[in-house]
C-alpha atoms as a PDB file:
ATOM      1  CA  UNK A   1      11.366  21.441 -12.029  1.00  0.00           C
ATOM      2  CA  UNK A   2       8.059  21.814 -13.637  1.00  0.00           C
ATOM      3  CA  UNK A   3       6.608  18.565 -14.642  1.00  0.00           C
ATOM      4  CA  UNK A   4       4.374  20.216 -17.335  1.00  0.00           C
ATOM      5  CA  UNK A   5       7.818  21.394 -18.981  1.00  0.00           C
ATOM      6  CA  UNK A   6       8.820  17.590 -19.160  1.00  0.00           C
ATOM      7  CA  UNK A   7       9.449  15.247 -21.843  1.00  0.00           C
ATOM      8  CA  UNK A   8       6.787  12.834 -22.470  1.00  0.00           C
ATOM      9  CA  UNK A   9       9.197   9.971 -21.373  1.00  0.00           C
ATOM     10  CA  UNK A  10       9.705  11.509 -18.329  1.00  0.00           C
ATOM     11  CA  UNK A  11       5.909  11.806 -17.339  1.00  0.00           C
ATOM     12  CA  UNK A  12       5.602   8.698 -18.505  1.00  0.00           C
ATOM     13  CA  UNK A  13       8.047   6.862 -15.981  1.00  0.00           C
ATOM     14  CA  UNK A  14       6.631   9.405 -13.753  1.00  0.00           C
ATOM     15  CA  UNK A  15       3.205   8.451 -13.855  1.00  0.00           C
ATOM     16  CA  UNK A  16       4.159   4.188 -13.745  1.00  0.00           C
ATOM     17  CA  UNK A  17       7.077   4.743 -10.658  1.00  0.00           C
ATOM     18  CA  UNK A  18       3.681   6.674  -8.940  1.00  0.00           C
ATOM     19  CA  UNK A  19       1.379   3.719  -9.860  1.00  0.00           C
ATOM     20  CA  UNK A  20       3.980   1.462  -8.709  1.00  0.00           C
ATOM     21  CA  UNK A  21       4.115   2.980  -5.507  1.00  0.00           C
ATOM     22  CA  UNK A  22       0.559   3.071  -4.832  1.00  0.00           C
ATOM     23  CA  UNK A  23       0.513  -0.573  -5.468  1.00  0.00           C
ATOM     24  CA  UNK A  24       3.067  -1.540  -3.067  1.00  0.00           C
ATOM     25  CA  UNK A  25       1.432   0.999  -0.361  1.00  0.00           C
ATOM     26  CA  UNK A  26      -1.617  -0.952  -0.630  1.00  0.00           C
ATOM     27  CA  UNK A  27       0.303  -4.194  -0.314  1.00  0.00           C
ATOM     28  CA  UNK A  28       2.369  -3.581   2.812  1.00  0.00           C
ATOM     29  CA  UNK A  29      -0.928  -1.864   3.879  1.00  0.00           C
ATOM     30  CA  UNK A  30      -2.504  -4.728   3.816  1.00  0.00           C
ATOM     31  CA  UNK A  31       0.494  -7.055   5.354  1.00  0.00           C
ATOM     32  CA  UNK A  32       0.535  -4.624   8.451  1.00  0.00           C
ATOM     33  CA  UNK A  33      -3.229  -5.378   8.760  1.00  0.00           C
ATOM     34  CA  UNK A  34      -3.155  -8.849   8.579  1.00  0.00           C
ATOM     35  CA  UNK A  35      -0.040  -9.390  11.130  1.00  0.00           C
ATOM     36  CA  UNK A  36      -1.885  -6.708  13.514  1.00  0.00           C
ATOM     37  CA  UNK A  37      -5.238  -8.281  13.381  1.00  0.00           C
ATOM     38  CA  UNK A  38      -3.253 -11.566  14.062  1.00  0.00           C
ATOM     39  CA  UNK A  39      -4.572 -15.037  12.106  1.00  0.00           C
ATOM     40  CA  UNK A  40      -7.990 -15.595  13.102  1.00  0.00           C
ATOM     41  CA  UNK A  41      -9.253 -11.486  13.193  1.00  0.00           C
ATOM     42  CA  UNK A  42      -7.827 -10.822   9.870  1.00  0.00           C
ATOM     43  CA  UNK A  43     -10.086 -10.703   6.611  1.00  0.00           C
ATOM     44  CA  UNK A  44      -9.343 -11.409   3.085  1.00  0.00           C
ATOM     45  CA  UNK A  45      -7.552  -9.147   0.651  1.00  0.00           C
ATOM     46  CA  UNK A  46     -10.324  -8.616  -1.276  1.00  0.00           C
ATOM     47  CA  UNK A  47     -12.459  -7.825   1.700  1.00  0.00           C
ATOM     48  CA  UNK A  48      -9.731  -5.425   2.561  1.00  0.00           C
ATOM     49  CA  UNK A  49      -9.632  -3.504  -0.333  1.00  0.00           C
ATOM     50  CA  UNK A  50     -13.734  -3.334  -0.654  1.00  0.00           C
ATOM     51  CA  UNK A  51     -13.740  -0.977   2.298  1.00  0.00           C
ATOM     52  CA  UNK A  52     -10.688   1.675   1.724  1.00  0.00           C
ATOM     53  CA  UNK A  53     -11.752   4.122   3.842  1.00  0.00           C
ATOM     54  CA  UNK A  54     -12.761   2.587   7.052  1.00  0.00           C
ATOM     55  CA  UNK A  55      -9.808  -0.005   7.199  1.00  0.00           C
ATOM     56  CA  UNK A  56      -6.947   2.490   6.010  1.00  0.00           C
ATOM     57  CA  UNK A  57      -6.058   0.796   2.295  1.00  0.00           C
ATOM     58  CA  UNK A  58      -6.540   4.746   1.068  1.00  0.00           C
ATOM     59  CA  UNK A  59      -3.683   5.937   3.172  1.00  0.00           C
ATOM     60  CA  UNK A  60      -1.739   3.069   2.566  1.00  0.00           C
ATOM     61  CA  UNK A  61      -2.131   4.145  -1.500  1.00  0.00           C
ATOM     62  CA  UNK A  62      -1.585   7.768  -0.480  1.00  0.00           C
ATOM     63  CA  UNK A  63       1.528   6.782   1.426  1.00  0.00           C
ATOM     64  CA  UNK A  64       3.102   5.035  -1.383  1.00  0.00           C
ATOM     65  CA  UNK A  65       2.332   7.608  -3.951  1.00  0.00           C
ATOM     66  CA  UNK A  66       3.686  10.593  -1.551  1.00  0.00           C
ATOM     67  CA  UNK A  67       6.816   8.514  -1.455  1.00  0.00           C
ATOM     68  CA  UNK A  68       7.371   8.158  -4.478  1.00  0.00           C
ATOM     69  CA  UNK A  69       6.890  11.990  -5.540  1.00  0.00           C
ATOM     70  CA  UNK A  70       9.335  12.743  -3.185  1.00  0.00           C
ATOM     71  CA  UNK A  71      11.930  10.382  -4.810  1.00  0.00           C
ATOM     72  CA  UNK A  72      11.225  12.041  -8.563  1.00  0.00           C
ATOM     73  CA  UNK A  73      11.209  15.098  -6.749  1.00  0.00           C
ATOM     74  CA  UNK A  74      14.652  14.893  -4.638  1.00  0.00           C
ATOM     75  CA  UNK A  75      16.160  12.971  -8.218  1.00  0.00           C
ATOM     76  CA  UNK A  76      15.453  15.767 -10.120  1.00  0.00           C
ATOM     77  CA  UNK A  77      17.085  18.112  -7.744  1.00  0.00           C
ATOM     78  CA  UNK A  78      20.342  16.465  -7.175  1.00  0.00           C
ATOM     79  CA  UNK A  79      20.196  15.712 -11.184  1.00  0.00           C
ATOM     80  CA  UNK A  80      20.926  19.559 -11.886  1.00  0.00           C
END
């Protein structure tokens, strides 16, 4: 279960399913904004991710990445 004991593949696909996840965090992040702030209070992606902190994109990345950890993590237990 230690990732340092790993193959290089594996930290690899590790490291891009994490990236992936952060991605799509911020996207749905941002989706949940927009439909909660409605179509007139909502501001541009861009605008969006200028400001991570105060309008939540960070958790939203956070979220995604957590997730993802926990799917390598449960993976590798039911693998053995």
């Amino acid at each position: 279960m230690n990732p340092l004991n790993w193959s290089s593949n594996e930290k690899i696909a590790a490291v891009l399913f994490i990236a992936i996840g952060v991605i799509t965090g911020v996207i749905v992040g941002y989706f949940v904004y927009a439909i909660g702030s409605g179509a007139e209070g909502a501001s541009s992606f861009g605008s969006w991710i200028d400001h991570p902190i105060r309008r939540g994109g960070i958790w939203w990345a956070l979220t995604g990445g957590g997730i993802c950890l926990a799917v390598i993590y449960i993976r590798r237990l039911l693998s053995k």
